[in-house]
PDB file of N, CA and C in Angstrom:
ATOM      1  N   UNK A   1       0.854  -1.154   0.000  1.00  0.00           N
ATOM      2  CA  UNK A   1       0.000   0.000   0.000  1.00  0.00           C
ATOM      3  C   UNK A   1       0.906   1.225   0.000  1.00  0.00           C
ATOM      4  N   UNK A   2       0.254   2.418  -1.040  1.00  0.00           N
ATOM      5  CA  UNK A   2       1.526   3.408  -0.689  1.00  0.00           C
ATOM      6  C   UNK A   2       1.028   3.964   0.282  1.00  0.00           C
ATOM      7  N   UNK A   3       1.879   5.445   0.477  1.00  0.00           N
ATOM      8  CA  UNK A   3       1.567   6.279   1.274  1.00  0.00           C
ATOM      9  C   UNK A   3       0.572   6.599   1.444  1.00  0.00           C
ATOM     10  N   UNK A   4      -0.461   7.242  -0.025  1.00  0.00           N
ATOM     11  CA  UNK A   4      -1.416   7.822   0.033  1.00  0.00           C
ATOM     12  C   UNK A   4      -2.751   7.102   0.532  1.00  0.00           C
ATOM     13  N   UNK A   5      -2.490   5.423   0.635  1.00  0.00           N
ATOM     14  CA  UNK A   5      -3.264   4.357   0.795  1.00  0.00           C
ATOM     15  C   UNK A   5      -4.290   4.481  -0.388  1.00  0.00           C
ATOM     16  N   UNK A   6      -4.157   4.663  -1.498  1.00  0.00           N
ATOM     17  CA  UNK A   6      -4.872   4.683  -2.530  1.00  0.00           C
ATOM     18  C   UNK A   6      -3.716   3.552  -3.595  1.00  0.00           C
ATOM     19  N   UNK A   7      -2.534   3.188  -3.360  1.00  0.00           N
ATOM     20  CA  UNK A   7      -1.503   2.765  -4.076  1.00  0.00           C
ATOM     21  C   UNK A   7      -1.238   1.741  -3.611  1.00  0.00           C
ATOM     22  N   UNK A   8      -1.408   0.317  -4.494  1.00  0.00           N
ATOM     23  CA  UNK A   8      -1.092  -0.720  -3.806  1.00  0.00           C
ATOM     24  C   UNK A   8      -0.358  -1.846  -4.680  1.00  0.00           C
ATOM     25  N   UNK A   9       0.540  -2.133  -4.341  1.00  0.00           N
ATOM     26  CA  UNK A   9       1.897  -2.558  -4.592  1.00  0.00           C
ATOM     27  C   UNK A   9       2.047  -3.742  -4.057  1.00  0.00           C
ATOM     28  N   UNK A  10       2.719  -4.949  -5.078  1.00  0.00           N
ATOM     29  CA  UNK A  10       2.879  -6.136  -5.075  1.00  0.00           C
ATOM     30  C   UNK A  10       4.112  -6.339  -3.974  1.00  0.00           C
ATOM     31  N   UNK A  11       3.556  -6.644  -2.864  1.00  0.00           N
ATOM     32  CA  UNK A  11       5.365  -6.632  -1.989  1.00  0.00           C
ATOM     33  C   UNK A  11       6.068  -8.090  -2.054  1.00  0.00           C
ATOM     34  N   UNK A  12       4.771  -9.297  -2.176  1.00  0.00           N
ATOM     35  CA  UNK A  12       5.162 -10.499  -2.315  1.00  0.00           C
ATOM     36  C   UNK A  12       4.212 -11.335  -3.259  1.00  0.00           C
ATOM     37  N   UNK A  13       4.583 -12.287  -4.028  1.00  0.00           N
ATOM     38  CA  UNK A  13       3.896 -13.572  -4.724  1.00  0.00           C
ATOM     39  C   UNK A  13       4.695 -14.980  -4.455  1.00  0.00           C
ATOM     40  N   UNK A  14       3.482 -15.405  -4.060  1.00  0.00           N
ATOM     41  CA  UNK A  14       3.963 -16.919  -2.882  1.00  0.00           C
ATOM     42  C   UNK A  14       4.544 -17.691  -4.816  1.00  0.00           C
ATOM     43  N   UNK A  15       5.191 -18.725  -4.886  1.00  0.00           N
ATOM     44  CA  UNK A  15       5.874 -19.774  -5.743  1.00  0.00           C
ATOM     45  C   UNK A  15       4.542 -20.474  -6.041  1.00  0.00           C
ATOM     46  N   UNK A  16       4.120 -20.813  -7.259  1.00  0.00           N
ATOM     47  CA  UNK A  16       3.290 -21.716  -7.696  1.00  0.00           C
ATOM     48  C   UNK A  16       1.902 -21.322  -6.967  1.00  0.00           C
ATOM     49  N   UNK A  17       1.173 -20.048  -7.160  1.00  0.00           N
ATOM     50  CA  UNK A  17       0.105 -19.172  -6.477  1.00  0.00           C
ATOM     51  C   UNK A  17      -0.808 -19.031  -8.211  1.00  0.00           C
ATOM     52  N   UNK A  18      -1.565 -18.525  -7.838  1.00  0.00           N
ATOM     53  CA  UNK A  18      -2.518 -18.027  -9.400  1.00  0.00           C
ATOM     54  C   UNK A  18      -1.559 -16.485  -9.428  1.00  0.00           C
ATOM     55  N   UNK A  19      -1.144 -16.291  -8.649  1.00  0.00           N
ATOM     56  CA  UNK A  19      -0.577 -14.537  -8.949  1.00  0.00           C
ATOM     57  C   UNK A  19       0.647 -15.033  -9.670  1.00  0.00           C
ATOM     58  N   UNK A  20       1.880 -16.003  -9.505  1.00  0.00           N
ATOM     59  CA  UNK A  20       3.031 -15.842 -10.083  1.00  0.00           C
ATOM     60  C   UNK A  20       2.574 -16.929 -11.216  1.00  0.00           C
ATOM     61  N   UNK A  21       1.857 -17.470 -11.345  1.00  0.00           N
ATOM     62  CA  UNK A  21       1.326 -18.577 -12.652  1.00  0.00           C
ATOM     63  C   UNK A  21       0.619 -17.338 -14.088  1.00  0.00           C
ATOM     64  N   UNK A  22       0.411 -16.063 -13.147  1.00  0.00           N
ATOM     65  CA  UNK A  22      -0.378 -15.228 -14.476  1.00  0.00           C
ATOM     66  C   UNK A  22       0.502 -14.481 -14.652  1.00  0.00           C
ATOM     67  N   UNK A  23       1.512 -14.115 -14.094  1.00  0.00           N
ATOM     68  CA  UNK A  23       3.045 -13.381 -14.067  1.00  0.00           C
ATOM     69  C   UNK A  23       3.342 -12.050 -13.495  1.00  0.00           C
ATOM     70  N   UNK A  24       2.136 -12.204 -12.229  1.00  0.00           N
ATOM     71  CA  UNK A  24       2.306 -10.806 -11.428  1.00  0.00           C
ATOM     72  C   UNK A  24       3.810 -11.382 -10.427  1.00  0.00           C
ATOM     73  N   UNK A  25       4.440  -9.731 -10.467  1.00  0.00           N
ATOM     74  CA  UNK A  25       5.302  -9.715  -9.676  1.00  0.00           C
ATOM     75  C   UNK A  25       5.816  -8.944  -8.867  1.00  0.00           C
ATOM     76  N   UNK A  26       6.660  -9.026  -7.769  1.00  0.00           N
ATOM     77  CA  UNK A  26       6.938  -8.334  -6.778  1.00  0.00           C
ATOM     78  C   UNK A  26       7.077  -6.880  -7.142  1.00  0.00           C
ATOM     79  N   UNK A  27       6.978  -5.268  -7.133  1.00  0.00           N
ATOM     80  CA  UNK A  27       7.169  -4.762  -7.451  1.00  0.00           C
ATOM     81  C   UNK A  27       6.233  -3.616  -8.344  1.00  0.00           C
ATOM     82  N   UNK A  28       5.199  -4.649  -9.047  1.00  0.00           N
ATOM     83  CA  UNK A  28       4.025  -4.355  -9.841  1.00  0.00           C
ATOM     84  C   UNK A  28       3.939  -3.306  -9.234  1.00  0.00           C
ATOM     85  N   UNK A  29       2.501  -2.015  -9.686  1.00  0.00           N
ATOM     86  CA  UNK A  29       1.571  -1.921  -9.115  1.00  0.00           C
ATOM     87  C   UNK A  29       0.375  -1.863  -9.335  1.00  0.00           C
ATOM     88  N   UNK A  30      -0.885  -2.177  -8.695  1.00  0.00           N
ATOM     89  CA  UNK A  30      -2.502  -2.858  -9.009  1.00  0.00           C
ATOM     90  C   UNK A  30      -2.953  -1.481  -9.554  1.00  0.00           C
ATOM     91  N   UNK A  31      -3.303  -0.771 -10.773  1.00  0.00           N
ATOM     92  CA  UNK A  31      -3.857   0.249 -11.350  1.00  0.00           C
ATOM     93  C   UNK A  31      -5.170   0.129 -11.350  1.00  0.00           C
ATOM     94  N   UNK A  32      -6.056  -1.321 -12.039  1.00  0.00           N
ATOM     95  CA  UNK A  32      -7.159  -1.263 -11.805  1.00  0.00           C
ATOM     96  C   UNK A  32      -7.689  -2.915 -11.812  1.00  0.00           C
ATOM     97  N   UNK A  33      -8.627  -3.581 -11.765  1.00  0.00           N
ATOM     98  CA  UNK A  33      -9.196  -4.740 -11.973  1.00  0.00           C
ATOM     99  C   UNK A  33     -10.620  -4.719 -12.230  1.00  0.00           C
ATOM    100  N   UNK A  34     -10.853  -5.675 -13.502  1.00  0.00           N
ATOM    101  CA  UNK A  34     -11.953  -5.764 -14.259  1.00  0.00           C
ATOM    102  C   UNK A  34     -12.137  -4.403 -14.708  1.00  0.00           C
ATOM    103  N   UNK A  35     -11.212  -3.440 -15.132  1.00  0.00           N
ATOM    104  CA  UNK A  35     -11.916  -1.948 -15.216  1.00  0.00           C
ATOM    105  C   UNK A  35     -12.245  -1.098 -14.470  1.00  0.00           C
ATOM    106  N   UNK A  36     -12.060  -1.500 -12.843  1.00  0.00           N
ATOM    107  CA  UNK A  36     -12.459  -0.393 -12.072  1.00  0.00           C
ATOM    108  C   UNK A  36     -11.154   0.241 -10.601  1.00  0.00           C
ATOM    109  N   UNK A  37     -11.160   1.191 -11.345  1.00  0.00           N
ATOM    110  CA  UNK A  37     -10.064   1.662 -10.666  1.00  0.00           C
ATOM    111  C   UNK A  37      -9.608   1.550  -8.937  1.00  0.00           C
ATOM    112  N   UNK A  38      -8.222   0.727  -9.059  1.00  0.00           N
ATOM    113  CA  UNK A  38      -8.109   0.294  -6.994  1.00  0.00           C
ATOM    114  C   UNK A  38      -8.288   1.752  -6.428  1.00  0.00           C
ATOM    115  N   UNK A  39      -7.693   2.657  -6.777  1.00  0.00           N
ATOM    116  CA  UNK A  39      -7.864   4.021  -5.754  1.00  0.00           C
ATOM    117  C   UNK A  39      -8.952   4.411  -4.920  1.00  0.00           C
ATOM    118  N   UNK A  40     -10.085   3.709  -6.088  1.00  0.00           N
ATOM    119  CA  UNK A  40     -11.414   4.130  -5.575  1.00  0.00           C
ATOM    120  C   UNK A  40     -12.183   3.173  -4.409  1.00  0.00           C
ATOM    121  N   UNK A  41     -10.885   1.798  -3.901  1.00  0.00           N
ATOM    122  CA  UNK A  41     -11.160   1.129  -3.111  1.00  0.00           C
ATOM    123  C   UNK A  41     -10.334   0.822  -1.898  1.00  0.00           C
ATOM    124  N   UNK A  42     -11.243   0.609  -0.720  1.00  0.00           N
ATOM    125  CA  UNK A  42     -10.153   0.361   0.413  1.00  0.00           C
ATOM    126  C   UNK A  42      -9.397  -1.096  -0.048  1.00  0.00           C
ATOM    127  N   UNK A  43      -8.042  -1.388   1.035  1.00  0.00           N
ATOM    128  CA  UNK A  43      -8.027  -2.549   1.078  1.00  0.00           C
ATOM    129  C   UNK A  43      -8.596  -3.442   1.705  1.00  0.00           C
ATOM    130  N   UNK A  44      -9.467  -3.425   2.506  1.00  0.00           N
ATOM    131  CA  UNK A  44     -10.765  -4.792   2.107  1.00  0.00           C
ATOM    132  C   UNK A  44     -11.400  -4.890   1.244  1.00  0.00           C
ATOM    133  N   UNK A  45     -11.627  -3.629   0.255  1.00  0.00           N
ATOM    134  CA  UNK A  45     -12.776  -3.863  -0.509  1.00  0.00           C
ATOM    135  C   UNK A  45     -11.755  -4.670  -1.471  1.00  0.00           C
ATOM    136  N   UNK A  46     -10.935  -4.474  -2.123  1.00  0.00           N
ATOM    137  CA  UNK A  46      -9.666  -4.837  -2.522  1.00  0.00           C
ATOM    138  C   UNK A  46      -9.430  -6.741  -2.606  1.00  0.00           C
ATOM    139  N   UNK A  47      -9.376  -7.024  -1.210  1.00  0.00           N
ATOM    140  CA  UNK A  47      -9.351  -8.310  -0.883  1.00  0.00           C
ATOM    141  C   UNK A  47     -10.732  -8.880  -1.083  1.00  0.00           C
ATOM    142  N   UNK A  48     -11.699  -8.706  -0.941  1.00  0.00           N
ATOM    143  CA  UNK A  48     -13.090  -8.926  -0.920  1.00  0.00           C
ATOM    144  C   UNK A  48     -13.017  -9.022  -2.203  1.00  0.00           C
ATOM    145  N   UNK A  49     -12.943  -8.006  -3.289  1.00  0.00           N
ATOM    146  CA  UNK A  49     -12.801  -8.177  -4.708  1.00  0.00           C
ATOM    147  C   UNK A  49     -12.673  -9.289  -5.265  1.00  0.00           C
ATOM    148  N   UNK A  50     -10.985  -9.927  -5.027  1.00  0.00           N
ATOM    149  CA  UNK A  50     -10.132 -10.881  -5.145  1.00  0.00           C
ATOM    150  C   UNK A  50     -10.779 -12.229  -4.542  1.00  0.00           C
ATOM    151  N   UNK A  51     -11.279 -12.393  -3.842  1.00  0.00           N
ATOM    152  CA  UNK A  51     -11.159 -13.478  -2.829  1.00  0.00           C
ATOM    153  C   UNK A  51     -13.185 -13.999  -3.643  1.00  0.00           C
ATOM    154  N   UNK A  52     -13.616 -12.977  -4.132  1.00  0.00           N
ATOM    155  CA  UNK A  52     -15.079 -13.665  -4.609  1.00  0.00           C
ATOM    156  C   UNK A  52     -15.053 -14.316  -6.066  1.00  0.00           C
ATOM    157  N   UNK A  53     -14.293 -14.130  -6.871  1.00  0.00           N
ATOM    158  CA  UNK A  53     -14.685 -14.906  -8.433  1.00  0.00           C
ATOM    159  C   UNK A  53     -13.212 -15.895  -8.422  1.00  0.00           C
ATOM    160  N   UNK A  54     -13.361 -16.236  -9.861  1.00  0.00           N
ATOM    161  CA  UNK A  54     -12.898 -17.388 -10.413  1.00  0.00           C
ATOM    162  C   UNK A  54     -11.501 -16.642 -11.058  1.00  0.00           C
ATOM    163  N   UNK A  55     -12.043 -15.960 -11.590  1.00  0.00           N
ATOM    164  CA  UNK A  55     -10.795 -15.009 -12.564  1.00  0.00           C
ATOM    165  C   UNK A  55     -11.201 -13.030 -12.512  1.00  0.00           C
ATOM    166  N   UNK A  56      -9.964 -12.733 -13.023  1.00  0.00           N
ATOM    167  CA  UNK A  56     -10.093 -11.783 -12.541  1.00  0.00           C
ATOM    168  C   UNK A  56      -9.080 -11.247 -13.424  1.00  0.00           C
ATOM    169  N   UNK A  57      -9.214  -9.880 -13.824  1.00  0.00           N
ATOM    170  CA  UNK A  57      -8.064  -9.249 -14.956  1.00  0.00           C
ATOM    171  C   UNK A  57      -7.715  -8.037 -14.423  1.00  0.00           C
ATOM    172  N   UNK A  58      -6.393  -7.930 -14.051  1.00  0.00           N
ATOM    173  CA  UNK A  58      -5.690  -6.887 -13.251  1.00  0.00           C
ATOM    174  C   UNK A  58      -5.038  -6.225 -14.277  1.00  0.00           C
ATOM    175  N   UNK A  59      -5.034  -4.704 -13.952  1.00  0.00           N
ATOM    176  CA  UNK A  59      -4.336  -3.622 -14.596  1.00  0.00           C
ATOM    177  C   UNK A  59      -2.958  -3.372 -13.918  1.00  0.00           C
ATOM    178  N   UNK A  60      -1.883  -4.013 -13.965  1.00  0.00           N
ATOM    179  CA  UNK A  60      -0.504  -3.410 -13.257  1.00  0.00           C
ATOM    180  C   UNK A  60      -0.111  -2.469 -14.362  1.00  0.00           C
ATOM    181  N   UNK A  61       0.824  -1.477 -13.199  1.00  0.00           N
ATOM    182  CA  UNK A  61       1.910  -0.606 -13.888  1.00  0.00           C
ATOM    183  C   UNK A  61       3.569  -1.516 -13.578  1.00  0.00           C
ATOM    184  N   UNK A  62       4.278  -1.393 -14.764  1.00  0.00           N
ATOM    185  CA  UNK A  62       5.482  -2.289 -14.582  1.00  0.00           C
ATOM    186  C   UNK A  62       6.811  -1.554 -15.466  1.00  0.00           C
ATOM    187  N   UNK A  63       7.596  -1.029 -14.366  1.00  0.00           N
ATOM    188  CA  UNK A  63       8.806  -0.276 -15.582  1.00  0.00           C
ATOM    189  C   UNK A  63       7.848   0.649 -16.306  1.00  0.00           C
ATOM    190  N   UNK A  64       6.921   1.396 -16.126  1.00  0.00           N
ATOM    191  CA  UNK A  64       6.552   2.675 -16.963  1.00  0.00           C
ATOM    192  C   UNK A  64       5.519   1.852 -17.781  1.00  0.00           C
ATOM    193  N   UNK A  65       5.321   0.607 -18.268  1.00  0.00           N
ATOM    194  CA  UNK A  65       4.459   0.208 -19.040  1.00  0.00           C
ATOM    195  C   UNK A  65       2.496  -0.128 -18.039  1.00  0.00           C
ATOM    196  N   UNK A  66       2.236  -0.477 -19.076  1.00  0.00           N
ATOM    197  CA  UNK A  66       0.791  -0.904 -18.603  1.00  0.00           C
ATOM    198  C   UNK A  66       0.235  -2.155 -18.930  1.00  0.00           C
ATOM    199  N   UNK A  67       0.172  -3.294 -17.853  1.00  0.00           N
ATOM    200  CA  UNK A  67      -0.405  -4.326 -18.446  1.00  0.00           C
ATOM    201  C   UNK A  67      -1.107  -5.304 -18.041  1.00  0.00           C
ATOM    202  N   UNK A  68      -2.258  -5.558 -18.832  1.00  0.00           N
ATOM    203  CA  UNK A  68      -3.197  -6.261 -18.411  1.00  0.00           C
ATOM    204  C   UNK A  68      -3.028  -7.751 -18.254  1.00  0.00           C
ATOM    205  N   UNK A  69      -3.046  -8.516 -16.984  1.00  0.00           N
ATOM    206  CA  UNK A  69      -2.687  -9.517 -16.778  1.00  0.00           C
ATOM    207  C   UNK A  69      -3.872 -10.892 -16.505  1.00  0.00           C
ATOM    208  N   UNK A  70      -4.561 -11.198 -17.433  1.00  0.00           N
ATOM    209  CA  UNK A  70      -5.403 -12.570 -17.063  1.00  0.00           C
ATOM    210  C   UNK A  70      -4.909 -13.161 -15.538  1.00  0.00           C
ATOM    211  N   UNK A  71      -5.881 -13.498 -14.695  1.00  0.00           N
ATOM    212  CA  UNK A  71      -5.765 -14.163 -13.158  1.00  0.00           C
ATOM    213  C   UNK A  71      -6.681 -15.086 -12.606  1.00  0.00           C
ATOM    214  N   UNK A  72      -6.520 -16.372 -13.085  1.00  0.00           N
ATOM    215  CA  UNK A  72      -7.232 -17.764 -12.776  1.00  0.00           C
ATOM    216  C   UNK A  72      -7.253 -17.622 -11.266  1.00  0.00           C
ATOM    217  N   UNK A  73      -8.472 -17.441 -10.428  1.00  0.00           N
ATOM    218  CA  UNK A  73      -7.745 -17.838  -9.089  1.00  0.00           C
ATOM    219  C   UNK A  73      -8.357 -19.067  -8.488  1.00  0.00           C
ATOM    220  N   UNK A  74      -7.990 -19.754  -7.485  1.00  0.00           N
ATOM    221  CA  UNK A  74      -8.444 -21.023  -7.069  1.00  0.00           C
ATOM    222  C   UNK A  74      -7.592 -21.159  -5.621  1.00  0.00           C
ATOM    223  N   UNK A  75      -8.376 -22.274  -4.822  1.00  0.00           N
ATOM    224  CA  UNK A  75      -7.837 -22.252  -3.393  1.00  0.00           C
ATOM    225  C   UNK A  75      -6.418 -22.715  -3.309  1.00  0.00           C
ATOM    226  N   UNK A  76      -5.571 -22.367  -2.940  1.00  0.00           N
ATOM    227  CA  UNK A  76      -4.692 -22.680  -2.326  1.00  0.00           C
ATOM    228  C   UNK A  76      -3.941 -24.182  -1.923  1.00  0.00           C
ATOM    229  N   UNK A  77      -5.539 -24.634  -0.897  1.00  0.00           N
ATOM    230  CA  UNK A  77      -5.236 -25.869  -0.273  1.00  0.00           C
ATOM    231  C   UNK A  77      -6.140 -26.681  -0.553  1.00  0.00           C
TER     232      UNK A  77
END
């Protein structure tokens, strides 16, 4: 999360996760998902987001570029 808590930033992706299998990485940062901009969300709403569907298409910023990353997600365990 940055400073402004509107900025939220990849600090970790666990090995063999749906995040490092779609090629998010440490460093990223979350611009928007499905189209709707993170700023405009806390981080629960954030996690809540994430944690309800199947897939999910994230907007990172990476090195100055912009890119949209397909995100299969599924449990863990």
């Amino acid at each position: 999360m940055g400073e402004n808590y509107q900025t939220f930033r990849i600090k970790a992706v666990a090995d063999h996760s749906p995040a490092s299998e779609a090629g998010l990485r440490v460093g990223d940062t979350l611009i928007a998902i499905d189209g709707h901009q993170v700023s405009e969300l806390s981080l629960s709403e954030l996690r809540f987001k994430l944690q309800l569907a199947k897939a999910r298409e994230p907007l990172v910023e990476r090195d100055g570029a912009r890119l949209k990353i397909p995100l299969k997600l599924r449990d863990l365990i």
